[in-house]
C-alpha atoms as a PDB file:
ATOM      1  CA  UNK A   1     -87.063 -51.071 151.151  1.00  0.00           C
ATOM      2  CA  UNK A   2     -90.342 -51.627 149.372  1.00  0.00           C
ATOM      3  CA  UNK A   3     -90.606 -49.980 145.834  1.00  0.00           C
ATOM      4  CA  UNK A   4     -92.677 -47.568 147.074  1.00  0.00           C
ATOM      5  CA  UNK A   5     -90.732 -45.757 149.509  1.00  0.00           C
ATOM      6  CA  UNK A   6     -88.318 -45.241 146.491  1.00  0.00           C
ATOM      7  CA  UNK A   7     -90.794 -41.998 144.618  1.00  0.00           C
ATOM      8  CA  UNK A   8     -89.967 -40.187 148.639  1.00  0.00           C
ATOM      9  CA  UNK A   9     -88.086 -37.837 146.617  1.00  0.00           C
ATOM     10  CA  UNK A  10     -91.416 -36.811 144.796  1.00  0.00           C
ATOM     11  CA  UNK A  11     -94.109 -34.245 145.748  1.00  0.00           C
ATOM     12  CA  UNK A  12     -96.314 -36.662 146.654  1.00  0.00           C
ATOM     13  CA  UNK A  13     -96.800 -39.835 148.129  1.00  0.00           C
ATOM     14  CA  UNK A  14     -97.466 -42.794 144.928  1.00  0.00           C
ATOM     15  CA  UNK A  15    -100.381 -44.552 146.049  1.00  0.00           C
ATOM     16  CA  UNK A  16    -100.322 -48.650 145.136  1.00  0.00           C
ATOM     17  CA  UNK A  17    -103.089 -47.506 142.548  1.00  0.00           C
ATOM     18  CA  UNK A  18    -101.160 -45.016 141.218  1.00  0.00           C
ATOM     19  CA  UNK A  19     -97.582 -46.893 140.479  1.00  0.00           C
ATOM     20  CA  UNK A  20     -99.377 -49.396 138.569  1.00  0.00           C
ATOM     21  CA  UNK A  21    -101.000 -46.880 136.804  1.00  0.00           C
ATOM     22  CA  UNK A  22     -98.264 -44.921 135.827  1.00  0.00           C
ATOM     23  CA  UNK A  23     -96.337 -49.004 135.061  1.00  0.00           C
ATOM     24  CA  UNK A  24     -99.383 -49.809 132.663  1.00  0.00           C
ATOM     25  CA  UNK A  25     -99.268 -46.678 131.008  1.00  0.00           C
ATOM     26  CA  UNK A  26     -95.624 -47.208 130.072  1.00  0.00           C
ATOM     27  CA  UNK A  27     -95.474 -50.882 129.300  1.00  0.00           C
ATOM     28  CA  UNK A  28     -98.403 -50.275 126.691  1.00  0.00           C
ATOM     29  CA  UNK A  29     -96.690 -47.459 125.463  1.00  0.00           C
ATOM     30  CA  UNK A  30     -93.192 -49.255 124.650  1.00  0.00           C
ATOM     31  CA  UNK A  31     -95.519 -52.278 123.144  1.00  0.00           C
ATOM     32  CA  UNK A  32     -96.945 -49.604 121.016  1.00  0.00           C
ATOM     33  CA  UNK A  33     -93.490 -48.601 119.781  1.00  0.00           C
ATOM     34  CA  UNK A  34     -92.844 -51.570 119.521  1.00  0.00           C
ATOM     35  CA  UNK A  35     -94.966 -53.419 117.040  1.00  0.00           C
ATOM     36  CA  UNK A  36     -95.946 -50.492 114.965  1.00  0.00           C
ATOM     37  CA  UNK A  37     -93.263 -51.779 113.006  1.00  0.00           C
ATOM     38  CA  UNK A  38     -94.890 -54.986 112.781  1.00  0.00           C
ATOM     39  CA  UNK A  39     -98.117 -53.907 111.916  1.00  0.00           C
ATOM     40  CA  UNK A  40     -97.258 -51.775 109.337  1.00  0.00           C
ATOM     41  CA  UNK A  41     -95.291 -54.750 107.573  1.00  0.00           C
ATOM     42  CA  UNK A  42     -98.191 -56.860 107.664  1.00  0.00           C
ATOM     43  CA  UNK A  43    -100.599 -54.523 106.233  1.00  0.00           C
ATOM     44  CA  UNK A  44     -98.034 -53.930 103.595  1.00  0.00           C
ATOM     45  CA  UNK A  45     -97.649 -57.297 103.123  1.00  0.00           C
ATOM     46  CA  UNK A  46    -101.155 -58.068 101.819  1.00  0.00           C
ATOM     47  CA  UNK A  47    -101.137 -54.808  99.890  1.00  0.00           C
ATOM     48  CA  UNK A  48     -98.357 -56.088  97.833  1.00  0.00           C
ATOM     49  CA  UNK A  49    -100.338 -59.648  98.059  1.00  0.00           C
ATOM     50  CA  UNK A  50    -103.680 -57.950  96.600  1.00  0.00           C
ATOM     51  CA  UNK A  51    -101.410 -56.209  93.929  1.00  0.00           C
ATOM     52  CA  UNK A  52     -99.454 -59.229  92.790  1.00  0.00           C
ATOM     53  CA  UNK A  53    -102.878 -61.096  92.226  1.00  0.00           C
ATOM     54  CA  UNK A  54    -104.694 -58.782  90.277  1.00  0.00           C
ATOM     55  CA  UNK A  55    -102.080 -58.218  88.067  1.00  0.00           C
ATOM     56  CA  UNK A  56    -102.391 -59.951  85.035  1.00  0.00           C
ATOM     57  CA  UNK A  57    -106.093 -58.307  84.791  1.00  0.00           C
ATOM     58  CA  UNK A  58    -104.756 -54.459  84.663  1.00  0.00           C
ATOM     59  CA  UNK A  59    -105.104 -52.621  81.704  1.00  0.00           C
ATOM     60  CA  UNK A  60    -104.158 -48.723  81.133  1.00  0.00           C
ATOM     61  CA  UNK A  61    -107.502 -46.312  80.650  1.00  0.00           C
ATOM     62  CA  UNK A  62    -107.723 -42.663  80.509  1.00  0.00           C
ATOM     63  CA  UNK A  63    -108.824 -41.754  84.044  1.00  0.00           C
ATOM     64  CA  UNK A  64    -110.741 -38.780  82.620  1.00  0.00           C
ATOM     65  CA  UNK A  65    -113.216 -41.878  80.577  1.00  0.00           C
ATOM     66  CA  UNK A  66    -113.046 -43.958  83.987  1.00  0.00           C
ATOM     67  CA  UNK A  67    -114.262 -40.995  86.322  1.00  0.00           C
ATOM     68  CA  UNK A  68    -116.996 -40.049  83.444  1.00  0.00           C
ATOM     69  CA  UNK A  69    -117.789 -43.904  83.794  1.00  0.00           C
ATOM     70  CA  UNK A  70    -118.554 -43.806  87.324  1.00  0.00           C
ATOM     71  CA  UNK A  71    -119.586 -39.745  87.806  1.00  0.00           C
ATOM     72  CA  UNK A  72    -122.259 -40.027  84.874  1.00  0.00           C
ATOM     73  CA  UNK A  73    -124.691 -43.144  84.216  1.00  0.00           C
ATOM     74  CA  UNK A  74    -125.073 -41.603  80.770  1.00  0.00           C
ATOM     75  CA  UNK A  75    -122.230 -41.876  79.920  1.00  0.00           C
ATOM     76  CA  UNK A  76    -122.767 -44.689  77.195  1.00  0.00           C
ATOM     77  CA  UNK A  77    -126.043 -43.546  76.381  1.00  0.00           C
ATOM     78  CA  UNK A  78    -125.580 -42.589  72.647  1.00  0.00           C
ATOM     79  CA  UNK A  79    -127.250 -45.046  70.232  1.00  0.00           C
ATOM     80  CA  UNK A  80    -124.273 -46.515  68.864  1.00  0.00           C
ATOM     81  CA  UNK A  81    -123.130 -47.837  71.940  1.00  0.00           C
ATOM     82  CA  UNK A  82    -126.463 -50.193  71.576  1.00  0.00           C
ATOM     83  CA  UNK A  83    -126.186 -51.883  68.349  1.00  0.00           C
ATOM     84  CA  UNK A  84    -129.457 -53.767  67.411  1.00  0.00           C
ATOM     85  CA  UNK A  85    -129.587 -57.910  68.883  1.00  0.00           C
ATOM     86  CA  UNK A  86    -130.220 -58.473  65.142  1.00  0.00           C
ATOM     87  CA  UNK A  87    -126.717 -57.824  64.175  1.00  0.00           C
ATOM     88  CA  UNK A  88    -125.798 -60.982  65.496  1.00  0.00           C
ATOM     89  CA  UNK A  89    -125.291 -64.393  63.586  1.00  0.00           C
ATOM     90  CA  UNK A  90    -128.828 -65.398  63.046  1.00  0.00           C
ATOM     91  CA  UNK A  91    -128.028 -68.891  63.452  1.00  0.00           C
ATOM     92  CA  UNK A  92    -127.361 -67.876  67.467  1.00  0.00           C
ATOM     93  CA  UNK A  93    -129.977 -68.756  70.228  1.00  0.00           C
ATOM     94  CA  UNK A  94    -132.871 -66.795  69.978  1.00  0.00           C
ATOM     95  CA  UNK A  95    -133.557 -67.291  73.167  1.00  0.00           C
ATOM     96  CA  UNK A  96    -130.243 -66.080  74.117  1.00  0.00           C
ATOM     97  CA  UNK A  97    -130.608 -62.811  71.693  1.00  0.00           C
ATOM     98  CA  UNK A  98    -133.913 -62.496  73.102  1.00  0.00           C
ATOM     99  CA  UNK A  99    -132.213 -61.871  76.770  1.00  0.00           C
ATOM    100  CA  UNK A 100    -129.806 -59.406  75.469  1.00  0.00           C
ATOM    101  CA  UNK A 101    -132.408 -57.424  73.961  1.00  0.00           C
ATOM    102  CA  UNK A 102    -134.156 -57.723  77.950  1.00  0.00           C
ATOM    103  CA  UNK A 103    -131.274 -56.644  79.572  1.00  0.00           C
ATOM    104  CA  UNK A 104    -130.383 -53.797  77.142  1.00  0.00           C
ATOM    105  CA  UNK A 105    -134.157 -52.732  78.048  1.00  0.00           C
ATOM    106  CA  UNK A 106    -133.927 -52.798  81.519  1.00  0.00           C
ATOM    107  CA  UNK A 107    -131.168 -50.683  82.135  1.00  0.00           C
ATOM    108  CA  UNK A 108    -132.162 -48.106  79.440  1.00  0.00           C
ATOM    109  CA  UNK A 109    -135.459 -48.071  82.874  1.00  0.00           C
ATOM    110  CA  UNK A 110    -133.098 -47.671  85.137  1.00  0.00           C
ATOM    111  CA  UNK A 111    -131.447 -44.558  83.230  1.00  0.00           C
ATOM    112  CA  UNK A 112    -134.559 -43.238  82.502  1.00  0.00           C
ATOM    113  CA  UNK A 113    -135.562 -43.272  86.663  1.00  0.00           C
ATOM    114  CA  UNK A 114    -132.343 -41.450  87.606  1.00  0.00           C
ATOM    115  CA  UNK A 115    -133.119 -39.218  84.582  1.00  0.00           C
ATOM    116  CA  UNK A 116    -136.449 -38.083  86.409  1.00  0.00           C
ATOM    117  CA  UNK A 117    -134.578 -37.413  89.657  1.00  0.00           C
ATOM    118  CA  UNK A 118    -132.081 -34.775  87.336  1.00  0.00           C
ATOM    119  CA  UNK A 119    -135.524 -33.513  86.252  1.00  0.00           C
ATOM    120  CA  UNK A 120    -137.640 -33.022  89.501  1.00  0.00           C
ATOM    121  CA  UNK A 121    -134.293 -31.121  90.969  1.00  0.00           C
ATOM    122  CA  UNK A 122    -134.243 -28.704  87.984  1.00  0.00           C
ATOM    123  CA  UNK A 123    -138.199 -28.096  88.957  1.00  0.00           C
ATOM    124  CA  UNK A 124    -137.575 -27.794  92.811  1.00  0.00           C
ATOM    125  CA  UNK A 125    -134.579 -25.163  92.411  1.00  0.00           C
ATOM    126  CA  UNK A 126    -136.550 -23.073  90.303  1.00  0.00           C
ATOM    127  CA  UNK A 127    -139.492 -22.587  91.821  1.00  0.00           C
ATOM    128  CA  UNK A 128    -140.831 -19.182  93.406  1.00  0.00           C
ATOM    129  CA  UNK A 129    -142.529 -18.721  96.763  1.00  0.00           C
ATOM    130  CA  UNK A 130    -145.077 -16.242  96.460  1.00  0.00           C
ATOM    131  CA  UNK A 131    -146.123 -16.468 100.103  1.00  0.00           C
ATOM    132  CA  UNK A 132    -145.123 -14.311 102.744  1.00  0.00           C
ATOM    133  CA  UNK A 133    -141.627 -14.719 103.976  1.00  0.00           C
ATOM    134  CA  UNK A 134    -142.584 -16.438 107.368  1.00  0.00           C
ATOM    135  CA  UNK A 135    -144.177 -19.610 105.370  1.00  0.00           C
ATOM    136  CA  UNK A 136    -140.915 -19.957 103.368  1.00  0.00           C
ATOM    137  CA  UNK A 137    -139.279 -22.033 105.910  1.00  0.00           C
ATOM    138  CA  UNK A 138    -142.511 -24.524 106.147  1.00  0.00           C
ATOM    139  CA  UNK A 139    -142.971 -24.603 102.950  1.00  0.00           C
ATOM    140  CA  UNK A 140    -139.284 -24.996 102.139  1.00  0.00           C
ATOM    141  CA  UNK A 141    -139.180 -27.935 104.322  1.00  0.00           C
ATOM    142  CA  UNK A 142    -142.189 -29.626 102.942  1.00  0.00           C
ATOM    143  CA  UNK A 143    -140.679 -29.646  99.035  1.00  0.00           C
ATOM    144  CA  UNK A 144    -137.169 -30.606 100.768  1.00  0.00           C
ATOM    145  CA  UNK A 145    -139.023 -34.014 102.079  1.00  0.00           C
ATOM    146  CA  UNK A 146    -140.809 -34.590  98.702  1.00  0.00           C
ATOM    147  CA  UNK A 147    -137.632 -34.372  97.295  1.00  0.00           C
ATOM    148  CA  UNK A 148    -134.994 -36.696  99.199  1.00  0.00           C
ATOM    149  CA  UNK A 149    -138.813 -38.979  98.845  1.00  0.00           C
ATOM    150  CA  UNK A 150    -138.913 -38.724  95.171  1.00  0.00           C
ATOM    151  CA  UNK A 151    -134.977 -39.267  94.646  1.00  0.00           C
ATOM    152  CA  UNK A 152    -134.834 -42.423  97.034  1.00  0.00           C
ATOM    153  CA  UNK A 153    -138.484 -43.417  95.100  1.00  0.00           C
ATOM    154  CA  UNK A 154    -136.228 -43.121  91.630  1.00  0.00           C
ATOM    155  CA  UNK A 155    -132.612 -44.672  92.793  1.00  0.00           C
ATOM    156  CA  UNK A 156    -134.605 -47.569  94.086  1.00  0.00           C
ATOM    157  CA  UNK A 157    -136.450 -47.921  90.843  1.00  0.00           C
ATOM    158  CA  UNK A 158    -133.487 -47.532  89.061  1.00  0.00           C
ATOM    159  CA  UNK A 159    -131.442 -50.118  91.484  1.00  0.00           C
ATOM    160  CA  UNK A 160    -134.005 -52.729  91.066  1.00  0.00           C
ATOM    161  CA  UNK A 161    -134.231 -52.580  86.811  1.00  0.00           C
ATOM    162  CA  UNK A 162    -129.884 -52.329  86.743  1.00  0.00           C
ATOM    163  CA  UNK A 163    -130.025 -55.501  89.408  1.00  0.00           C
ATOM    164  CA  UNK A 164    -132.333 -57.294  87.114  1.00  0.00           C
ATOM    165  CA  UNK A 165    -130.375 -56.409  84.007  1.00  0.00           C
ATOM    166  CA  UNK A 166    -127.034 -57.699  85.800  1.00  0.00           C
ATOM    167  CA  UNK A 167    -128.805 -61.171  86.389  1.00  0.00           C
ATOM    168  CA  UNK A 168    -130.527 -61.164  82.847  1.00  0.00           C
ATOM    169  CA  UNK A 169    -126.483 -60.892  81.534  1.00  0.00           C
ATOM    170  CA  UNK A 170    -125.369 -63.982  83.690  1.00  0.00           C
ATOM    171  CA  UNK A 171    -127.807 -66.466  81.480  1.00  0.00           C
ATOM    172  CA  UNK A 172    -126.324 -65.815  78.448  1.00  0.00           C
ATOM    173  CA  UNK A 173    -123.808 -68.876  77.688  1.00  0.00           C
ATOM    174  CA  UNK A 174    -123.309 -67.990  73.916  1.00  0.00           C
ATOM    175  CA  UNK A 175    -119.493 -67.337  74.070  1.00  0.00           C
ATOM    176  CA  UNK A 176    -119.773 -65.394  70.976  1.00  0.00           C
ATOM    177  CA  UNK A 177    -122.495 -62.901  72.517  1.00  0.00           C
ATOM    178  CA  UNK A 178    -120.229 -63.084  75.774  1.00  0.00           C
ATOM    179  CA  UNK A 179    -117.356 -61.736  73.758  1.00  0.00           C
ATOM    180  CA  UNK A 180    -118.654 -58.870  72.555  1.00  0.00           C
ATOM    181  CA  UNK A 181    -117.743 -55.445  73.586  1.00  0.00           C
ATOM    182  CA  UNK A 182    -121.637 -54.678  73.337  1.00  0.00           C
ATOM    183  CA  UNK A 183    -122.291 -57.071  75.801  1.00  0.00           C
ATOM    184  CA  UNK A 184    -119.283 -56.194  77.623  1.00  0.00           C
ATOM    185  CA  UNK A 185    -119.922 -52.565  77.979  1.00  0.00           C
ATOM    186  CA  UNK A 186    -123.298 -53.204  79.026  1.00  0.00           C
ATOM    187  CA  UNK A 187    -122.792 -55.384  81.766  1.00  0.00           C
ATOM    188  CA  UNK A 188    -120.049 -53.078  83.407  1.00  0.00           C
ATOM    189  CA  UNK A 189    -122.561 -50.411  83.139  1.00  0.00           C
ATOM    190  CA  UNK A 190    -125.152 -52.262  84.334  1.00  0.00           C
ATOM    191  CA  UNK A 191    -123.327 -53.150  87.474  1.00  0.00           C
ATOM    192  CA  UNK A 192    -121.775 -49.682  87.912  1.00  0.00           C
ATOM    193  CA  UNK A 193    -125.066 -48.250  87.410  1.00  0.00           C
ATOM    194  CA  UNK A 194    -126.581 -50.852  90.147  1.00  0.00           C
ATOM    195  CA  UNK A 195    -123.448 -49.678  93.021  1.00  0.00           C
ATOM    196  CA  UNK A 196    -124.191 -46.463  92.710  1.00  0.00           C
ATOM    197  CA  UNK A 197    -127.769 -46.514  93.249  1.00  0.00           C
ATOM    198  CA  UNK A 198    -127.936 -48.756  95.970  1.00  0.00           C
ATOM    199  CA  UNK A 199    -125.208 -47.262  97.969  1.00  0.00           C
ATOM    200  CA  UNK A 200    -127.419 -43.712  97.574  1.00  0.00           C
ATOM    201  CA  UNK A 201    -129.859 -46.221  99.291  1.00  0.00           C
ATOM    202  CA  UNK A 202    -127.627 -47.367 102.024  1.00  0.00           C
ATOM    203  CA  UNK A 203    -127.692 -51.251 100.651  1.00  0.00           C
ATOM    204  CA  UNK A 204    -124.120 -51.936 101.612  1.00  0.00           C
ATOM    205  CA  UNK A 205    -124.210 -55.500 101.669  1.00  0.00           C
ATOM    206  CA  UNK A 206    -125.946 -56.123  98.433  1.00  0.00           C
ATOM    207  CA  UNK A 207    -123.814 -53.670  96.227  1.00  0.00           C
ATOM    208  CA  UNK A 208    -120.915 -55.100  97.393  1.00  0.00           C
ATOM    209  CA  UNK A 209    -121.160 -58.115  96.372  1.00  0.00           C
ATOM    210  CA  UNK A 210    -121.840 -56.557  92.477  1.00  0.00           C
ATOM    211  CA  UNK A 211    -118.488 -54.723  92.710  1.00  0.00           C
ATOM    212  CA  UNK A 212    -116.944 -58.002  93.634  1.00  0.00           C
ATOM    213  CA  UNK A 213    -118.612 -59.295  90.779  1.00  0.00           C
ATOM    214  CA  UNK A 214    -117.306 -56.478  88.949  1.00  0.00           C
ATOM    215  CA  UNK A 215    -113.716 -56.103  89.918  1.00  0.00           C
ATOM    216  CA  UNK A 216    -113.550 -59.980  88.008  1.00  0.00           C
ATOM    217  CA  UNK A 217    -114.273 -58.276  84.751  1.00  0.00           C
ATOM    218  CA  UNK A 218    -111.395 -57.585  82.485  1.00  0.00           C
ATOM    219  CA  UNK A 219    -109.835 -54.390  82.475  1.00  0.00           C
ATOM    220  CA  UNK A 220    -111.443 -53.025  85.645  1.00  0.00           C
ATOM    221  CA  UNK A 221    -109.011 -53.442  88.276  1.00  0.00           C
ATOM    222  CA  UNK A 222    -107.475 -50.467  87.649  1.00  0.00           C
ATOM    223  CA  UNK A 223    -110.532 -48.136  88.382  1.00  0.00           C
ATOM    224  CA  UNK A 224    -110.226 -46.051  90.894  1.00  0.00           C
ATOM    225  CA  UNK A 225    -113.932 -45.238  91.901  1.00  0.00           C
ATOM    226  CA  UNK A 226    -114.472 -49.018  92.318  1.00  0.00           C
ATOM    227  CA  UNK A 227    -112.024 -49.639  94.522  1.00  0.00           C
ATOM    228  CA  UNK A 228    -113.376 -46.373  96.625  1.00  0.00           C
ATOM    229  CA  UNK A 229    -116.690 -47.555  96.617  1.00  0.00           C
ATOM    230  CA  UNK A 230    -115.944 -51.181  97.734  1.00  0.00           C
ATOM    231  CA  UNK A 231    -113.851 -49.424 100.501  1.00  0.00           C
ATOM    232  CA  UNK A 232    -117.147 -47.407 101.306  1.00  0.00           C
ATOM    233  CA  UNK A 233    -119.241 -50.879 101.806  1.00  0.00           C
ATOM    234  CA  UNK A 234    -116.906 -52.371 104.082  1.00  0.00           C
ATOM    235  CA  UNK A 235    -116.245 -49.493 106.170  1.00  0.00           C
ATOM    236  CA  UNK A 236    -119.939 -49.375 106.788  1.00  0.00           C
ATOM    237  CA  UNK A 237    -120.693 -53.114 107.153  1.00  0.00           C
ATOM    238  CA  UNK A 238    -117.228 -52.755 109.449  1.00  0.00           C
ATOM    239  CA  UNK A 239    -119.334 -50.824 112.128  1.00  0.00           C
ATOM    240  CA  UNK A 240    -122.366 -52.356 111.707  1.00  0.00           C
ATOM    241  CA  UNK A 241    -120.418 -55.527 112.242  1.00  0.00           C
ATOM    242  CA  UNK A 242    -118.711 -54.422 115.270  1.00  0.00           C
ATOM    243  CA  UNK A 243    -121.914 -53.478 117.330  1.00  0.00           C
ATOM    244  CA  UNK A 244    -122.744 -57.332 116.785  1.00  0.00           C
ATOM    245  CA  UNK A 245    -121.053 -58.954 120.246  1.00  0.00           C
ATOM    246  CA  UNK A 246    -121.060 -62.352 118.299  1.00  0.00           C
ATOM    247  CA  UNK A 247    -119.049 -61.539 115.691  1.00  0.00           C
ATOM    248  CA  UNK A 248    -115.122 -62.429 116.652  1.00  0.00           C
ATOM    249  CA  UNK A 249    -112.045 -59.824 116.574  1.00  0.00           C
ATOM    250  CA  UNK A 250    -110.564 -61.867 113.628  1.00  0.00           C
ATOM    251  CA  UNK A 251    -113.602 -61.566 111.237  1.00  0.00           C
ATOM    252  CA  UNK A 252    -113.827 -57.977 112.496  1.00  0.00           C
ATOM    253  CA  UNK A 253    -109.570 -57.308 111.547  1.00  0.00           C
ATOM    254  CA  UNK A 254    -110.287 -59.067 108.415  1.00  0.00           C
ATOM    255  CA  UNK A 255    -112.943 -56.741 107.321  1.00  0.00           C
ATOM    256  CA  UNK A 256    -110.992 -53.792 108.477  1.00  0.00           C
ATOM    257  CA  UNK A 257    -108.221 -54.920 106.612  1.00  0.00           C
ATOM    258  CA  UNK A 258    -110.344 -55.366 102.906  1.00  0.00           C
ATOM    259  CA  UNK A 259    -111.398 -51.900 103.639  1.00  0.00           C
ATOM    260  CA  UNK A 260    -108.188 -50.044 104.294  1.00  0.00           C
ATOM    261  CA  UNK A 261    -106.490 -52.157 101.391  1.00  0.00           C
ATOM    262  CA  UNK A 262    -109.340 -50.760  98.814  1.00  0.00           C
ATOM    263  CA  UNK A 263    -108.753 -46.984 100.210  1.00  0.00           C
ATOM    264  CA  UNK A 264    -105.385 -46.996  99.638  1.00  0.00           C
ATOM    265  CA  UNK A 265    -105.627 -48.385  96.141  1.00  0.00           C
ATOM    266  CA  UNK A 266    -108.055 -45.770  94.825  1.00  0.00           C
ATOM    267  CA  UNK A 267    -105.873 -43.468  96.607  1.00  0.00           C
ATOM    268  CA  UNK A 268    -102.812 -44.909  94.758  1.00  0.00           C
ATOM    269  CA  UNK A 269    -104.473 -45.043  91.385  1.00  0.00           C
ATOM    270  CA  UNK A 270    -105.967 -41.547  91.384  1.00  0.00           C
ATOM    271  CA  UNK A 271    -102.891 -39.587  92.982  1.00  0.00           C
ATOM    272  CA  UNK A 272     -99.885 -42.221  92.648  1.00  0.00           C
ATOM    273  CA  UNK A 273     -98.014 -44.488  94.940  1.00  0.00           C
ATOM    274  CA  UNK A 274     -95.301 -41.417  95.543  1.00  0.00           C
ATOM    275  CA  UNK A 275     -98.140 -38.837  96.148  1.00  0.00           C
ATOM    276  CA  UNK A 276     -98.659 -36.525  99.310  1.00  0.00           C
ATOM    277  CA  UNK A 277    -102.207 -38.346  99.455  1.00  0.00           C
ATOM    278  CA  UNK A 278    -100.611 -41.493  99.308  1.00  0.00           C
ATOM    279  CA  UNK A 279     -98.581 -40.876 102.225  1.00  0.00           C
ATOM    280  CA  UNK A 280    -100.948 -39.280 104.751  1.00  0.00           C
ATOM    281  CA  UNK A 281    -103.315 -41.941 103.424  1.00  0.00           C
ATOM    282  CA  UNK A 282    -101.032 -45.071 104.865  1.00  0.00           C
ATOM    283  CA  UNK A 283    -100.283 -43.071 107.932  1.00  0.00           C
ATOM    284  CA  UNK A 284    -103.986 -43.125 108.726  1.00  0.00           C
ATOM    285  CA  UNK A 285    -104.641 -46.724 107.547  1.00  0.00           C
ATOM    286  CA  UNK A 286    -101.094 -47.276 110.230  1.00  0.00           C
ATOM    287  CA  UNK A 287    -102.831 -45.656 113.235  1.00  0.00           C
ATOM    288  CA  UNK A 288    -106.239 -47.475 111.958  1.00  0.00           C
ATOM    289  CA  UNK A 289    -104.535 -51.448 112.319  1.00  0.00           C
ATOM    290  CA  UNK A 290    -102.742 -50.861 115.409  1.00  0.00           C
ATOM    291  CA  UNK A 291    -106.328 -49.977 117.049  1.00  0.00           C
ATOM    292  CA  UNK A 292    -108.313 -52.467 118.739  1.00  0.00           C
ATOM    293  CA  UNK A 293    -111.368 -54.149 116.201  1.00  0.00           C
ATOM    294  CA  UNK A 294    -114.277 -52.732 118.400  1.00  0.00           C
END
């Protein structure tokens, strides 16, 4: 008796079609079961790897200063944090000094662009139509796309002087200037500054690699907006990447898996590894490995 004539019993008649159907269905259903177990220890397993790596580099902040950090480019603006180059030992490279003082003006630019862009939406908002109510909508429309103009205008500004101010930093070789919490300060802000602007501007690729660059700096591992932020890049370049037929399943896993990793360490850091967040968060990173790359 063929296997077939065994579903008689049933309303219907199973069709060849149909019983393989109904036989794929349930074989990739028990391999689901199945290796969800697996998956979830491997993505686990480079969690703990990432964690066990970094951590000789974490050091305990306030997460109230960190989120003003990240939320608020003036955050460091009061003079004090910029303490004249001619503090320094005189006997140091004055070509050296010379670059600090560069940088230090190039990112007080790039605060001063975003500043503008605070300005211009204080104007917009409080302006008064005194035309009739049926040119409101054109009109409305108009300032709307001289706005999201003029705010892309400034964050690029303001992207390019903070990019040039991160590569001014990397000359300096003085190890006393290096050091310094000045110099220090300056860079991280120069860099967090940089992210945030470029990532307004959809320049994934190039403001990752300055959170890289930043996540090497002492004491910032344990940030929480970085970590969200470099989980933003690579879930973009992620689907960019996978609309790219040349570009393998393993490179496309790999990026997947930097991504996730980064989301559920911000998550982690700002709610805690015991957290509701936490929880639904690696359920939803789970469901996101066991999914095909494309």
């Amino acid at each position: 008796m063929s296997l077939i004539k065994k579903f008689d019993f049933l309303p219907y008649r199973f069709s060849y079609c149909s019983f393989f159907f109904i036989f794929f269905v349930f074989f990739f259903r028990l391999s689901f079961v199945y290796s969800a177990p697996l998956f979830a220890r491997d993505f686990l397993h480079d969690y703990q790897i990432y964690l066990k790596r970094n951590e000789s580099s974490r050091t305990r902040q306030s997460l109230e200063k960190i989120e003003l950090q990240w939320a608020s480019p003036f955050y460091h603006l009061p003079s004090s944090f910029f303490p004249s180059p001619r503090l320094f030992d005189p006997k140091l490279n004055l070509y050296e000094k010379t670059i600090l003082r560069r940088s230090q003006s190039l990112y007080l630019a790039a605060l001063k662009a975003l500043k503008k862009t605070k300005k211009n939406q204080k104007k917009t908002s409080s302006l008064l139509y005194p035309l009739p109510s049926r040119f409101k909508p054109t009109l409305t429309g108009q300032s709307k796309r001289k706005e999201k103009a003029f705010f892309l205008k400034q964050h690029q500004i303001a992207a390019n002087y903070s990019l040039e101010a991160c590569r001014t930093l990397y000359e300096i070789k003085s190890q006393e200037i290096i050091d310094t919490s000045f110099f220090q300060e300056l860079r991280k802000s120069s860099c967090r500054l940089y992210s945030v602007a470029s990532i307004q501007l959809k320049q994934y690729v190039s403001s990752l690699q300055i959170l890289k660059d930043y996540l090497q700096l002492d004491g910032t591992e344990q940030e929480w907006p970085l970590h969200y932020y470099l989980s933003v890049c690579y879930s973009h370049i992620y689907r960019a990447e996978k609309k790219n037929r040349s570009i393998g399943d393993d490179h496309l896993r790999r990026t997947r898996r930097r991504k996730n990793i980064h989301y559920l360490r911000a998550v982690a850091l700002k709610f805690g590894s015991g957290s509701k967040e936490y929880k639904e968060s690696l359920n939803q990173i789970h469901l996101d490995e066991l999914g095909p790359p494309r």
